[in-house]
PDB file of N, CA and C in Angstrom:
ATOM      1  N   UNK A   1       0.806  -1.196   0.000  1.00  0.00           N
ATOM      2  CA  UNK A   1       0.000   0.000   0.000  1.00  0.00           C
ATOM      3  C   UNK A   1       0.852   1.264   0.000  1.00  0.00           C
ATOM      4  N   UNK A   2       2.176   1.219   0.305  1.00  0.00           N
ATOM      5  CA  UNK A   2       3.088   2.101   0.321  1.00  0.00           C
ATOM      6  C   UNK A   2       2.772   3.013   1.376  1.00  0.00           C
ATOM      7  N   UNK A   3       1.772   2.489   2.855  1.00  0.00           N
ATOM      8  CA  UNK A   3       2.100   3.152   4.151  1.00  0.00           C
ATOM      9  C   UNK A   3       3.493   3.363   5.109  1.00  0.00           C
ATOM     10  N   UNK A   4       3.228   3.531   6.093  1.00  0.00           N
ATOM     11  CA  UNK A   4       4.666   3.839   7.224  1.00  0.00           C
ATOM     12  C   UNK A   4       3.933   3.430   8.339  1.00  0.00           C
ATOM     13  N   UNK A   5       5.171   3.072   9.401  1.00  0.00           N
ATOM     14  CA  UNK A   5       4.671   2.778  10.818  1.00  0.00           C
ATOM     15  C   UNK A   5       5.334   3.965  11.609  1.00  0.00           C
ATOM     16  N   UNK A   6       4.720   4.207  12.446  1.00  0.00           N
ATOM     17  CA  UNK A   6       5.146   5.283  13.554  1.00  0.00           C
ATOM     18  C   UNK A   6       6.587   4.946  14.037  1.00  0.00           C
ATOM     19  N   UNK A   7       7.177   5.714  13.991  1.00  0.00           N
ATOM     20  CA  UNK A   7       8.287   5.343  15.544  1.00  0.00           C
ATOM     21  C   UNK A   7       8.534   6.356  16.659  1.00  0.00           C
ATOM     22  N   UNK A   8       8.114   6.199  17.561  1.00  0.00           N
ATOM     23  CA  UNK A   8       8.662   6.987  18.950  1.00  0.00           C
ATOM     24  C   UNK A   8      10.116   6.276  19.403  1.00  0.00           C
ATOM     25  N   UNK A   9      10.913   6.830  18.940  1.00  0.00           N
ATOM     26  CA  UNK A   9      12.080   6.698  19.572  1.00  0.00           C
ATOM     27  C   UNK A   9      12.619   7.178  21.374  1.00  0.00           C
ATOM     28  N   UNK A  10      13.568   6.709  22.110  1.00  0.00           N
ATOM     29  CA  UNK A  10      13.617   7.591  23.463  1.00  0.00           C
ATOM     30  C   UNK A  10      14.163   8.787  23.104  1.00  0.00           C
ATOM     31  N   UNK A  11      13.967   9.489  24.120  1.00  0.00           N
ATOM     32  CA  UNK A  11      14.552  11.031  23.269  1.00  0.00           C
ATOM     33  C   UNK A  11      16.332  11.001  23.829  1.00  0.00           C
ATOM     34  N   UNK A  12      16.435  10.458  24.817  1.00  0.00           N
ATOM     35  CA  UNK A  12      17.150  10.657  25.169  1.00  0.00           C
ATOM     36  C   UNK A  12      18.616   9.939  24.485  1.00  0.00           C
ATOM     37  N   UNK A  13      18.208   8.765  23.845  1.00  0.00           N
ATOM     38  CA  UNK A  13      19.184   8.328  22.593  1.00  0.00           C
ATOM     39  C   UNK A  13      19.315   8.932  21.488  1.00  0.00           C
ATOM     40  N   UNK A  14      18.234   9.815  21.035  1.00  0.00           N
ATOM     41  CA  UNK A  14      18.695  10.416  19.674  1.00  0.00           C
ATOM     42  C   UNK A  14      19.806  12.257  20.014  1.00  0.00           C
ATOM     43  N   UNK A  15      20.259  12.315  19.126  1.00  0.00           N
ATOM     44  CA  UNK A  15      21.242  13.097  19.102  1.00  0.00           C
ATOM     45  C   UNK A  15      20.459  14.362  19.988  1.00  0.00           C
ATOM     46  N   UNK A  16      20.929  15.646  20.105  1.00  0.00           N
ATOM     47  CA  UNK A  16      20.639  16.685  21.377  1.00  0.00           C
ATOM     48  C   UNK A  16      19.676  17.295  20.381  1.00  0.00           C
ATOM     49  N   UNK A  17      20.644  17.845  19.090  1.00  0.00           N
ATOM     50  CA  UNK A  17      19.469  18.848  18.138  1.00  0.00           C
ATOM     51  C   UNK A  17      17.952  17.955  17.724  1.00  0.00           C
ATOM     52  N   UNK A  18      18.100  17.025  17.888  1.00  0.00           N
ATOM     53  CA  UNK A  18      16.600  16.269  17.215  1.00  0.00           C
ATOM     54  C   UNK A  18      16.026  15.770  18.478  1.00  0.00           C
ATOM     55  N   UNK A  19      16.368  16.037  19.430  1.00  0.00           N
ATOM     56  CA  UNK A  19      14.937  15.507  20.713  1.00  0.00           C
ATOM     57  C   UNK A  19      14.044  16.887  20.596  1.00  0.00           C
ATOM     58  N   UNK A  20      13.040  16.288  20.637  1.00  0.00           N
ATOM     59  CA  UNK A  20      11.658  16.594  20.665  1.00  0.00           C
ATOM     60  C   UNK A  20      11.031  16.777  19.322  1.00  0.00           C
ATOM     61  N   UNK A  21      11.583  16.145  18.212  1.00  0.00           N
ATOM     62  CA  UNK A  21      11.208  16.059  17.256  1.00  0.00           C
ATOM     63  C   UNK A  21      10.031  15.396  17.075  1.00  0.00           C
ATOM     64  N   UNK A  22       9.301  15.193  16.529  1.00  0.00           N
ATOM     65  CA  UNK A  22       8.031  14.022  16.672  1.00  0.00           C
ATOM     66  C   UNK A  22       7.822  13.265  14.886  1.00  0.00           C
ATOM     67  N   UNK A  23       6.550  12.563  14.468  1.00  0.00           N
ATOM     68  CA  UNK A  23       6.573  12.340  13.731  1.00  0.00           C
ATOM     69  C   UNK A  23       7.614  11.485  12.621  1.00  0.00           C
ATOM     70  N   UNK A  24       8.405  10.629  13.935  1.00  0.00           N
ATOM     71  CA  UNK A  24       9.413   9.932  12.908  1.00  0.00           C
ATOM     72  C   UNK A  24       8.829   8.717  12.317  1.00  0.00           C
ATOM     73  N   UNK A  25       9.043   8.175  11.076  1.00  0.00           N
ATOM     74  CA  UNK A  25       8.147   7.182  10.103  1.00  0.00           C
ATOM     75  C   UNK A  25       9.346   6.276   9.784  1.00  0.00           C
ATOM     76  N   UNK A  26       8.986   4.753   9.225  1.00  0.00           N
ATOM     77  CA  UNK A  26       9.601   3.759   8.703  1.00  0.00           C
ATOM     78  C   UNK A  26       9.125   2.937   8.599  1.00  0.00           C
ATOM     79  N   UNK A  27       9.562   2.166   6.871  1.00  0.00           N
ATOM     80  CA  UNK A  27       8.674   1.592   6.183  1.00  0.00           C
ATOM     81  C   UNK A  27       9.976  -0.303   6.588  1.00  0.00           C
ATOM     82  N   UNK A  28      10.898  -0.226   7.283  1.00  0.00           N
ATOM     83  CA  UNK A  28      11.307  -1.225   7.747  1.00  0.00           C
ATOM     84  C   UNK A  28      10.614  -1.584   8.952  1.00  0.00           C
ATOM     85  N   UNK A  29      10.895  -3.390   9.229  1.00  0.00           N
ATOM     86  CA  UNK A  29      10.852  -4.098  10.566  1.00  0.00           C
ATOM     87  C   UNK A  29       9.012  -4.603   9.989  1.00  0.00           C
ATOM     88  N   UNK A  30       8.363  -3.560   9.360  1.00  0.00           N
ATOM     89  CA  UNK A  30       6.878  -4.330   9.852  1.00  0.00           C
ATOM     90  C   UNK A  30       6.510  -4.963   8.063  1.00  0.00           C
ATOM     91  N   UNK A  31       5.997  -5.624   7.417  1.00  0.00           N
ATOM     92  CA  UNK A  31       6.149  -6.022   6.130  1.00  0.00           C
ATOM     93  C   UNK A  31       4.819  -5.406   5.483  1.00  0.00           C
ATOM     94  N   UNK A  32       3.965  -5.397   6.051  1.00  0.00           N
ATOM     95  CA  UNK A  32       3.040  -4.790   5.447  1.00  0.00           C
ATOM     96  C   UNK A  32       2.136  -3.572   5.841  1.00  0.00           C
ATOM     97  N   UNK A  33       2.958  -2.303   6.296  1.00  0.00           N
ATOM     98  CA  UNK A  33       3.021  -0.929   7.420  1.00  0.00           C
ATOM     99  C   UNK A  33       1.400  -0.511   6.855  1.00  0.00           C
ATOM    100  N   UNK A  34       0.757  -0.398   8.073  1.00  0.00           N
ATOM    101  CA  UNK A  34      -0.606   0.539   8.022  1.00  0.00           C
ATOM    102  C   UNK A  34      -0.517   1.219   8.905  1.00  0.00           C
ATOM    103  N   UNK A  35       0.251   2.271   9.047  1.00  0.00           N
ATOM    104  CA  UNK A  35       0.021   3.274  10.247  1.00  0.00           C
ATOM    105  C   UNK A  35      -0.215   2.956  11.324  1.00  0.00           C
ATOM    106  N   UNK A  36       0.756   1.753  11.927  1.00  0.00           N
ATOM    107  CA  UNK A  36       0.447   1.200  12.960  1.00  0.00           C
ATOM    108  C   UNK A  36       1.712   1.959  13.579  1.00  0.00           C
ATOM    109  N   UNK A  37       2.433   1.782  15.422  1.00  0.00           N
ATOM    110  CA  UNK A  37       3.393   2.519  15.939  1.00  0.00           C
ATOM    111  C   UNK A  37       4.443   1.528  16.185  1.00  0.00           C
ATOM    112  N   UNK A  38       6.004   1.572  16.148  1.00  0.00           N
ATOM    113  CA  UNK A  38       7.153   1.128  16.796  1.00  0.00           C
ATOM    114  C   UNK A  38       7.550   2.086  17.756  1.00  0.00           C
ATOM    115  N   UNK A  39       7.436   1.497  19.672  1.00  0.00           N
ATOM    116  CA  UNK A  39       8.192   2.210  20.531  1.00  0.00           C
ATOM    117  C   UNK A  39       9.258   1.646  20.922  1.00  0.00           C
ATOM    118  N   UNK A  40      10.239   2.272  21.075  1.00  0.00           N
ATOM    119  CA  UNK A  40      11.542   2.111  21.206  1.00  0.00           C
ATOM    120  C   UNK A  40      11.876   2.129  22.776  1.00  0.00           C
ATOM    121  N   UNK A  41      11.794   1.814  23.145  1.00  0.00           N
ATOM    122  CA  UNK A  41      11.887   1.808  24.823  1.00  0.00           C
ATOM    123  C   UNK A  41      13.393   2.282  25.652  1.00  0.00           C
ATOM    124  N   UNK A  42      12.872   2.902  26.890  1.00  0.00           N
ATOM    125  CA  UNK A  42      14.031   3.484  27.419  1.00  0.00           C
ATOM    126  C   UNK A  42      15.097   2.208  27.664  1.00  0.00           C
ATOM    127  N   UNK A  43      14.673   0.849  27.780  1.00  0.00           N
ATOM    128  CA  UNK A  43      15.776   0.007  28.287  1.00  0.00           C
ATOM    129  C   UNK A  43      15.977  -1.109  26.567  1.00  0.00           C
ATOM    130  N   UNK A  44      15.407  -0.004  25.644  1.00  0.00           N
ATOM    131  CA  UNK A  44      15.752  -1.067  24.512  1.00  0.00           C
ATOM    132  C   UNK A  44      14.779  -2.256  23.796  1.00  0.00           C
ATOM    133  N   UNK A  45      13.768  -2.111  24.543  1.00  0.00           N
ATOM    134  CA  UNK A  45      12.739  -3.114  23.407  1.00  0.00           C
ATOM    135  C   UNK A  45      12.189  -2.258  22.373  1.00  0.00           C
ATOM    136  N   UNK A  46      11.451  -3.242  21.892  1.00  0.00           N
ATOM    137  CA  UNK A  46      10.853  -2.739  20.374  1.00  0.00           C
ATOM    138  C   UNK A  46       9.335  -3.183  20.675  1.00  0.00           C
ATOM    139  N   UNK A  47       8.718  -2.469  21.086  1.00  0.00           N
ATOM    140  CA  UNK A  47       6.842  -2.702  21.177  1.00  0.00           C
ATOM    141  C   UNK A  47       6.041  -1.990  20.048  1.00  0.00           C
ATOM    142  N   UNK A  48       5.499  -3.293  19.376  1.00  0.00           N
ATOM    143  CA  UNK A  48       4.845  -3.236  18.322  1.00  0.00           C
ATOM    144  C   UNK A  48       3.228  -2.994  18.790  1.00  0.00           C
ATOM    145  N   UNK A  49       2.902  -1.653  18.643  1.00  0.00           N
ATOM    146  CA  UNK A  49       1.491  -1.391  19.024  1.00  0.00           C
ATOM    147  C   UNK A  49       0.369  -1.225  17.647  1.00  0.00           C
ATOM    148  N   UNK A  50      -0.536  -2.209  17.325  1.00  0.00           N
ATOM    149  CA  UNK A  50      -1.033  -2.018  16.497  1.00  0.00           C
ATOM    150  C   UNK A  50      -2.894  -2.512  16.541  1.00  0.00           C
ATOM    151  N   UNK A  51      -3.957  -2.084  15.837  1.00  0.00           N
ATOM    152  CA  UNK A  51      -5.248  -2.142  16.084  1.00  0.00           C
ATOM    153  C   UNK A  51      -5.692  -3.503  15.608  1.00  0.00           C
ATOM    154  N   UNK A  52      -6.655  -4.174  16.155  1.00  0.00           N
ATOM    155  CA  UNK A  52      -7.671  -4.756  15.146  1.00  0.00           C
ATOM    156  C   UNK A  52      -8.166  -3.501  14.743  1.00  0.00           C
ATOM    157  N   UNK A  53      -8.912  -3.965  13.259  1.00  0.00           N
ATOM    158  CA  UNK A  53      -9.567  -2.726  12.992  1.00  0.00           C
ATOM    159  C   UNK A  53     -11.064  -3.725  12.038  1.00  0.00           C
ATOM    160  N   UNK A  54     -12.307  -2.734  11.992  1.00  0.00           N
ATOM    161  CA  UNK A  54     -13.566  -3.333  10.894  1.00  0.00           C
ATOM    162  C   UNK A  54     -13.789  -1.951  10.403  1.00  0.00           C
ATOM    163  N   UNK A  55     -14.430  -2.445   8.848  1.00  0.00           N
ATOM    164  CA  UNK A  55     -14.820  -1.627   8.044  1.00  0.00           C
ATOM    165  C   UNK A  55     -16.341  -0.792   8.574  1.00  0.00           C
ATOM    166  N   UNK A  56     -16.129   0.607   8.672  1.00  0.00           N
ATOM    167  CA  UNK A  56     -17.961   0.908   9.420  1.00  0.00           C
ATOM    168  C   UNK A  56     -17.893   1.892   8.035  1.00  0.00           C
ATOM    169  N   UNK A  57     -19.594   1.611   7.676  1.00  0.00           N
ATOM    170  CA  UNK A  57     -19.818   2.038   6.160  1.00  0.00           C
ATOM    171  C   UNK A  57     -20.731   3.427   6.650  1.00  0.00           C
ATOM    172  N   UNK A  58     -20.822   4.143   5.729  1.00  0.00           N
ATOM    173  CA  UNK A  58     -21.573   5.311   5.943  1.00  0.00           C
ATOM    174  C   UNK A  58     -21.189   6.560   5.850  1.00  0.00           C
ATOM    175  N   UNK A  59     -22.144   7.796   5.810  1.00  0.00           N
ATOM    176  CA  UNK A  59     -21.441   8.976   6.259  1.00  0.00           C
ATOM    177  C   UNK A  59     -21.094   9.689   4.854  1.00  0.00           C
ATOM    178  N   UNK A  60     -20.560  10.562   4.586  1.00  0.00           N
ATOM    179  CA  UNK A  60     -20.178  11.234   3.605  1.00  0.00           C
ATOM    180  C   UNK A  60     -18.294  10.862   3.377  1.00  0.00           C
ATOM    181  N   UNK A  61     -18.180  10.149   3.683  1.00  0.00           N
ATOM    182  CA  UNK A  61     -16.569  10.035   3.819  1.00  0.00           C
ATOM    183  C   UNK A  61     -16.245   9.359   2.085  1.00  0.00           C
ATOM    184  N   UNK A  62     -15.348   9.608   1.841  1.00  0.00           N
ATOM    185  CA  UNK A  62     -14.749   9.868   0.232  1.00  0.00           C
ATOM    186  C   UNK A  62     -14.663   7.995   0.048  1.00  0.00           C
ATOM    187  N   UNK A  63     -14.763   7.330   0.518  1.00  0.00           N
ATOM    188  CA  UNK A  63     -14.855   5.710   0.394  1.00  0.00           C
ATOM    189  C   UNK A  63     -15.961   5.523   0.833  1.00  0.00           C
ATOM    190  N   UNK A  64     -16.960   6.054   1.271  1.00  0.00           N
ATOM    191  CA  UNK A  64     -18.241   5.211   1.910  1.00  0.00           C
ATOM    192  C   UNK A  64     -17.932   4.668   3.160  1.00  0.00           C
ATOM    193  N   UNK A  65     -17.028   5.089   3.948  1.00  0.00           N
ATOM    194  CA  UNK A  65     -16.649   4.545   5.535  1.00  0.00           C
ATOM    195  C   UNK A  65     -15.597   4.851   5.993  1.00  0.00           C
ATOM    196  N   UNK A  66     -14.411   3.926   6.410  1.00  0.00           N
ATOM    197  CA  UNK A  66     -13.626   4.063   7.426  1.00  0.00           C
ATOM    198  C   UNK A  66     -13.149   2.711   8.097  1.00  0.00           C
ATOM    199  N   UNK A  67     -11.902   2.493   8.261  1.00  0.00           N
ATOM    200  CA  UNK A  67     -11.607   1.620   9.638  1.00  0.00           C
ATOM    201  C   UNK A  67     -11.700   2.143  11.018  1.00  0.00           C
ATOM    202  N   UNK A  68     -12.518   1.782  11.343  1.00  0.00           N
ATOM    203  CA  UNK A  68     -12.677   1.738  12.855  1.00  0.00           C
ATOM    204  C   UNK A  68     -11.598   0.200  13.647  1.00  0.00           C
ATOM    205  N   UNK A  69     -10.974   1.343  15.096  1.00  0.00           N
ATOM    206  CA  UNK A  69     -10.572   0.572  15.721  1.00  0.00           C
ATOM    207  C   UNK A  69     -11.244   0.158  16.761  1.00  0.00           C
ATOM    208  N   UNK A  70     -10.663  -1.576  16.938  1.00  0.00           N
ATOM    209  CA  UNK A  70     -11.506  -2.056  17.976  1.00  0.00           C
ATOM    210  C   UNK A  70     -10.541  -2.695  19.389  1.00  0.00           C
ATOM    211  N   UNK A  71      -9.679  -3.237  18.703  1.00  0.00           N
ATOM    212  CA  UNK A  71      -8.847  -3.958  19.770  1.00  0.00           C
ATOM    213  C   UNK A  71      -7.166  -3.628  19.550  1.00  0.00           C
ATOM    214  N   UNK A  72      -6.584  -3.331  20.809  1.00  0.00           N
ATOM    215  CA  UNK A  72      -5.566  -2.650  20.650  1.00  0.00           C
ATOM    216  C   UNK A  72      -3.963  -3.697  21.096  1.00  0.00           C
ATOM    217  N   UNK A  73      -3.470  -4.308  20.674  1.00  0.00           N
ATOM    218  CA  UNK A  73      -2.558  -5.155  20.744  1.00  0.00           C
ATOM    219  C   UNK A  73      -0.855  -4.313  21.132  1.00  0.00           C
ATOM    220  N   UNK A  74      -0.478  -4.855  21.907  1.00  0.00           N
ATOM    221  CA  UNK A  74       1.174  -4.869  22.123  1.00  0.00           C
ATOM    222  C   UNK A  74       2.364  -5.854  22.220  1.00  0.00           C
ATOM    223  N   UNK A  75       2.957  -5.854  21.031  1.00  0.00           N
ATOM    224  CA  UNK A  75       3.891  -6.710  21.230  1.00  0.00           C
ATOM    225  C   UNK A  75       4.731  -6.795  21.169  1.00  0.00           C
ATOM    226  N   UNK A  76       5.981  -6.874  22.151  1.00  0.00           N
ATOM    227  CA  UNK A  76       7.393  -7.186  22.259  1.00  0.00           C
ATOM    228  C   UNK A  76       8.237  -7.805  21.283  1.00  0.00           C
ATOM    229  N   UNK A  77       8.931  -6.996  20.155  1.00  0.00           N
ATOM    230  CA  UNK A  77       9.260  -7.599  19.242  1.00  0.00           C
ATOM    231  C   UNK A  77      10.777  -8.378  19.532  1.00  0.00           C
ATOM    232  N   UNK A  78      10.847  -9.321  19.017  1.00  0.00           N
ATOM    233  CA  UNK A  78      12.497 -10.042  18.883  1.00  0.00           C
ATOM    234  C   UNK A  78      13.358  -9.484  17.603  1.00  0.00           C
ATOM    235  N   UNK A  79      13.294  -8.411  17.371  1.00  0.00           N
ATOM    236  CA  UNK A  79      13.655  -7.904  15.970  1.00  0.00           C
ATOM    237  C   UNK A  79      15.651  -7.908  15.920  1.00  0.00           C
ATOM    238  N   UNK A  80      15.623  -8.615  14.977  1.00  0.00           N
ATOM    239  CA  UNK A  80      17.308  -8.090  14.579  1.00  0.00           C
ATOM    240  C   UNK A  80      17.560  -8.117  13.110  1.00  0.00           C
ATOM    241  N   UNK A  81      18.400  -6.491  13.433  1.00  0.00           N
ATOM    242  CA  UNK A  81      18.817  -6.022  12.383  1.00  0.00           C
ATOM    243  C   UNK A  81      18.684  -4.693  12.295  1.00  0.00           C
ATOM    244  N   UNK A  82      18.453  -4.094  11.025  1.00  0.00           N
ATOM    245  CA  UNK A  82      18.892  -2.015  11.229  1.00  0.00           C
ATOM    246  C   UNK A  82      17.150  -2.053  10.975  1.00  0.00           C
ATOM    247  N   UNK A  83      17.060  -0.911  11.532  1.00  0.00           N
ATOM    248  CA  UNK A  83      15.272  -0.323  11.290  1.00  0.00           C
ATOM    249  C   UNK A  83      16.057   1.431  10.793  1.00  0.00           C
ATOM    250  N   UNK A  84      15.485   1.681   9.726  1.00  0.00           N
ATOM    251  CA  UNK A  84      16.074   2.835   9.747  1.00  0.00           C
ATOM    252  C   UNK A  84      14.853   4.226   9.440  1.00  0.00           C
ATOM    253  N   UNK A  85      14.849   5.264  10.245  1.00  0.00           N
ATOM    254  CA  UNK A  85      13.502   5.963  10.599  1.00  0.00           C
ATOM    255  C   UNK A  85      13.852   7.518  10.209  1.00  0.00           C
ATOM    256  N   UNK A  86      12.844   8.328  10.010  1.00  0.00           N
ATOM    257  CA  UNK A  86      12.882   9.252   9.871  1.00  0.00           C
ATOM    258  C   UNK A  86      11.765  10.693   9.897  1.00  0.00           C
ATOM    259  N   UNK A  87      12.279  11.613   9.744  1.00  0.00           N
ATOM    260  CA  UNK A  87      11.465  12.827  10.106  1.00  0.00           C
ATOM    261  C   UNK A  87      11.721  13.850   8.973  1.00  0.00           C
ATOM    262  N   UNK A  88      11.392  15.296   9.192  1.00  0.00           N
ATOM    263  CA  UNK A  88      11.855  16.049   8.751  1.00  0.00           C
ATOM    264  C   UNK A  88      11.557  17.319   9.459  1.00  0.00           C
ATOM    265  N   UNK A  89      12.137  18.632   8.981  1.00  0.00           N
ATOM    266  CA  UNK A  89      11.693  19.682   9.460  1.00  0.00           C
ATOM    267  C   UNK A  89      11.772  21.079   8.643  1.00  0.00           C
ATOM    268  N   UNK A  90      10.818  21.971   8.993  1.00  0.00           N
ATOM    269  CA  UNK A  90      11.081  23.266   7.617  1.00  0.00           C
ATOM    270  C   UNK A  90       9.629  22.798   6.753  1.00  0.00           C
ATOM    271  N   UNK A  91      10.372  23.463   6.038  1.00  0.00           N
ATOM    272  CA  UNK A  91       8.975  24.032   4.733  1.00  0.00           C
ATOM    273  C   UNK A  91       9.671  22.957   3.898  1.00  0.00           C
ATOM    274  N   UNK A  92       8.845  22.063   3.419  1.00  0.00           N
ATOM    275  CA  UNK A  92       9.857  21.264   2.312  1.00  0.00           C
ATOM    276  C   UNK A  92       9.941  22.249   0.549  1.00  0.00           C
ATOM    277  N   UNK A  93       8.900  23.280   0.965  1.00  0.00           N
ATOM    278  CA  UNK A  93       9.720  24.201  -0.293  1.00  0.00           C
ATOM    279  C   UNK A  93      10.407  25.448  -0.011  1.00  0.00           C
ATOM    280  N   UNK A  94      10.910  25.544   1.575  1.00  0.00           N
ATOM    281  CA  UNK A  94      11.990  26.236   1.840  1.00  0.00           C
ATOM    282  C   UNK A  94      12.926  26.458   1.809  1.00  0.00           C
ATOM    283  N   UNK A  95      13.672  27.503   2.096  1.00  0.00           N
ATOM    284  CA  UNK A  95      15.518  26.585   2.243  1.00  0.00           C
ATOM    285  C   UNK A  95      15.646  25.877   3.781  1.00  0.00           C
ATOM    286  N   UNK A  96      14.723  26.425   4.675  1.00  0.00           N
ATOM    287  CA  UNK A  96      14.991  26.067   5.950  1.00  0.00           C
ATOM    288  C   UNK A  96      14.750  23.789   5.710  1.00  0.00           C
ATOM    289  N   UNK A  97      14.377  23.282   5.012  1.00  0.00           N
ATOM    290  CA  UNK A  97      13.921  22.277   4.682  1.00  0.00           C
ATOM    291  C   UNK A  97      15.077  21.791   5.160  1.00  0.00           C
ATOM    292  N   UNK A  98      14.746  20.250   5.962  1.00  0.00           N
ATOM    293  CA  UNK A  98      15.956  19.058   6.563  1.00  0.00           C
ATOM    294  C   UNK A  98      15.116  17.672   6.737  1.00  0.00           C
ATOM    295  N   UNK A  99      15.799  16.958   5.766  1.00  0.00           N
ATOM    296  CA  UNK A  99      15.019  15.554   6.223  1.00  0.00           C
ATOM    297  C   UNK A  99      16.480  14.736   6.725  1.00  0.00           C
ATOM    298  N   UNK A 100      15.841  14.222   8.107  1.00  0.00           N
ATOM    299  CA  UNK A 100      16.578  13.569   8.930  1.00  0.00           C
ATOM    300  C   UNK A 100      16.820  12.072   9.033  1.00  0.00           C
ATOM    301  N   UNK A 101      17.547  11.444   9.155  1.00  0.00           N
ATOM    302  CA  UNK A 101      17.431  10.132   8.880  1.00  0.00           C
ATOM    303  C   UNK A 101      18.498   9.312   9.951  1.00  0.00           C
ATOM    304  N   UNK A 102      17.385   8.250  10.949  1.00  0.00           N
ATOM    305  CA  UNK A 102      18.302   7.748  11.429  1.00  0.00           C
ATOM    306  C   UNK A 102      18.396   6.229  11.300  1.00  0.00           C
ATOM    307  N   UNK A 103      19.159   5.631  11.975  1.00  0.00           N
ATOM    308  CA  UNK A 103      19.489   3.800  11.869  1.00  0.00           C
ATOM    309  C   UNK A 103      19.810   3.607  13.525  1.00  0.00           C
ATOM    310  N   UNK A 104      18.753   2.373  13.881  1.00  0.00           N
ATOM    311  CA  UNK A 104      19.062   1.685  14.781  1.00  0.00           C
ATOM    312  C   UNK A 104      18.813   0.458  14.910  1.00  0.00           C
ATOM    313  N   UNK A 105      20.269   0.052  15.632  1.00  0.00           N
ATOM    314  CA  UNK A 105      20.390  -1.521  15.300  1.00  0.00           C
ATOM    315  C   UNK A 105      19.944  -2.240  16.349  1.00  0.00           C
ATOM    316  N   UNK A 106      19.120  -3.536  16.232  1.00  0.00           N
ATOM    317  CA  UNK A 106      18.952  -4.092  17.470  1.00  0.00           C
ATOM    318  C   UNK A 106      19.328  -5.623  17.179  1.00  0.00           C
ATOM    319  N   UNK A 107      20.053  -6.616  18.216  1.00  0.00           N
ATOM    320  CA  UNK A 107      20.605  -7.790  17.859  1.00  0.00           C
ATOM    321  C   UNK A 107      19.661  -8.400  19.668  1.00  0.00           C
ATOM    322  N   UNK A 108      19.156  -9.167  18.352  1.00  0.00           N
ATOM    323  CA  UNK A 108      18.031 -10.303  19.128  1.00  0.00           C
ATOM    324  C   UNK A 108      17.042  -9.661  20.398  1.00  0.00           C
ATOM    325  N   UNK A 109      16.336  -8.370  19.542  1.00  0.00           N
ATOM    326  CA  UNK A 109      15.418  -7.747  19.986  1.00  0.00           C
ATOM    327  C   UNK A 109      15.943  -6.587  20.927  1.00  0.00           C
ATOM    328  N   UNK A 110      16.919  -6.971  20.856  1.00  0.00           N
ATOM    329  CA  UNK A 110      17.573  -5.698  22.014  1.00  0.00           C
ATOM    330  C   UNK A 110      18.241  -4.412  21.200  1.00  0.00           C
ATOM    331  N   UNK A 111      17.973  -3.214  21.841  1.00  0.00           N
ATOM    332  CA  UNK A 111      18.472  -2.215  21.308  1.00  0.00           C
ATOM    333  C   UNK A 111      20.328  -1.774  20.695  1.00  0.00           C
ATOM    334  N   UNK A 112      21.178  -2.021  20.252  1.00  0.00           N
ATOM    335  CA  UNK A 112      22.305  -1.232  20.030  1.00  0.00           C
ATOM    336  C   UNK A 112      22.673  -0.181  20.058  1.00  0.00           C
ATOM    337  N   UNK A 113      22.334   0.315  19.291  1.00  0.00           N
ATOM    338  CA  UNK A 113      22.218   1.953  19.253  1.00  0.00           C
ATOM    339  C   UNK A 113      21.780   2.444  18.661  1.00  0.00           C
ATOM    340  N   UNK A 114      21.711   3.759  18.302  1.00  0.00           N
ATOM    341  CA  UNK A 114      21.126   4.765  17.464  1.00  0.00           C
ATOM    342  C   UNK A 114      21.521   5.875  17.068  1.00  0.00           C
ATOM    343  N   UNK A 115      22.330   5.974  15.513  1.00  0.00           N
ATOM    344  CA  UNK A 115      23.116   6.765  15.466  1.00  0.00           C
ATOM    345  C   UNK A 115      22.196   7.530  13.645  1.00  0.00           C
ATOM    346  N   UNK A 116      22.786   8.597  13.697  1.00  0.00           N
ATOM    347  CA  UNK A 116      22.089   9.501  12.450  1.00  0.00           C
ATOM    348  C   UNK A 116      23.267   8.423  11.278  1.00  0.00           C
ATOM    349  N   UNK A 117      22.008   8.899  10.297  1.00  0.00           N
ATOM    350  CA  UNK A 117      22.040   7.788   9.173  1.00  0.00           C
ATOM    351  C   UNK A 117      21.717   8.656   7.795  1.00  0.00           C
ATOM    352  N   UNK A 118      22.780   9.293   7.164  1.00  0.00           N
ATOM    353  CA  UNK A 118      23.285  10.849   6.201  1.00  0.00           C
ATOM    354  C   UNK A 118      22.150   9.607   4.916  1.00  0.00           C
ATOM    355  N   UNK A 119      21.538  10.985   4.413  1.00  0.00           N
ATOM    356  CA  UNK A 119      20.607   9.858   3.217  1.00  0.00           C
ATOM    357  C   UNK A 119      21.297   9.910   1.821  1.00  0.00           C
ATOM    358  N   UNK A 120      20.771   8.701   1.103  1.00  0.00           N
ATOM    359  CA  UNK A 120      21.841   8.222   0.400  1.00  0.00           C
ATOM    360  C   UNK A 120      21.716   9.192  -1.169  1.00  0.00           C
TER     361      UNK A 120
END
């Protein structure tokens, strides 16, 4: 579908100028991303928070409905390997414009680190 999953990263691992950034996205770690969230946890897990969801029909909405959520799942991922995430900031037809990009590695669900990741 060519969605993204959320990531809340800790703030306190990402570099000084980018804490409190919000809105970081990545289309790694989940295979088929619907705007579901990856939290990154202060001691290093990876919690995969994502909805059941059903179709509710009606309404004036540009499809005839909507997913509605119903049931809200969390799960502790065992993930290894790079997840690599990102943000941006500025006017993207400014000069002030910066898209940020980071990589963090986790080996057998556990966090490594998290270091900025220059785009290619």
């Amino acid at each position: 579908m060519g969605l993204f999953t959320h990531v809340v990263p800790p703030e306190n691992l990402l570099p000084e100028e980018y804490r409190g950034l919000t809105d970081w996205q990545t289309k790694d770690v989940i295979d088929d991303p619907f705007l579901e969230t990856l939290v990154i946890t202060e001691n290093g897990q990876l919690i995969y928070i994502w909805f059941e969801k059903e179709w509710e029909s009606g309404g004036e909405l540009l499809f005839g409905g909507h997913f509605k959520k119903t049931v809200e799942h969390r799960d502790i991922l065992d993930f290894h390997g790079d997840m690599v995430f990102y943000t941006s900031t500025g006017d993207v037809n400014g000069n002030d414009y910066k898209f940020i990009q980071m990589k963090a590695r986790f080996t057998n669900g556990n966090l490594e680190w998290i270091k900025e990741f220059p785009r290619e």
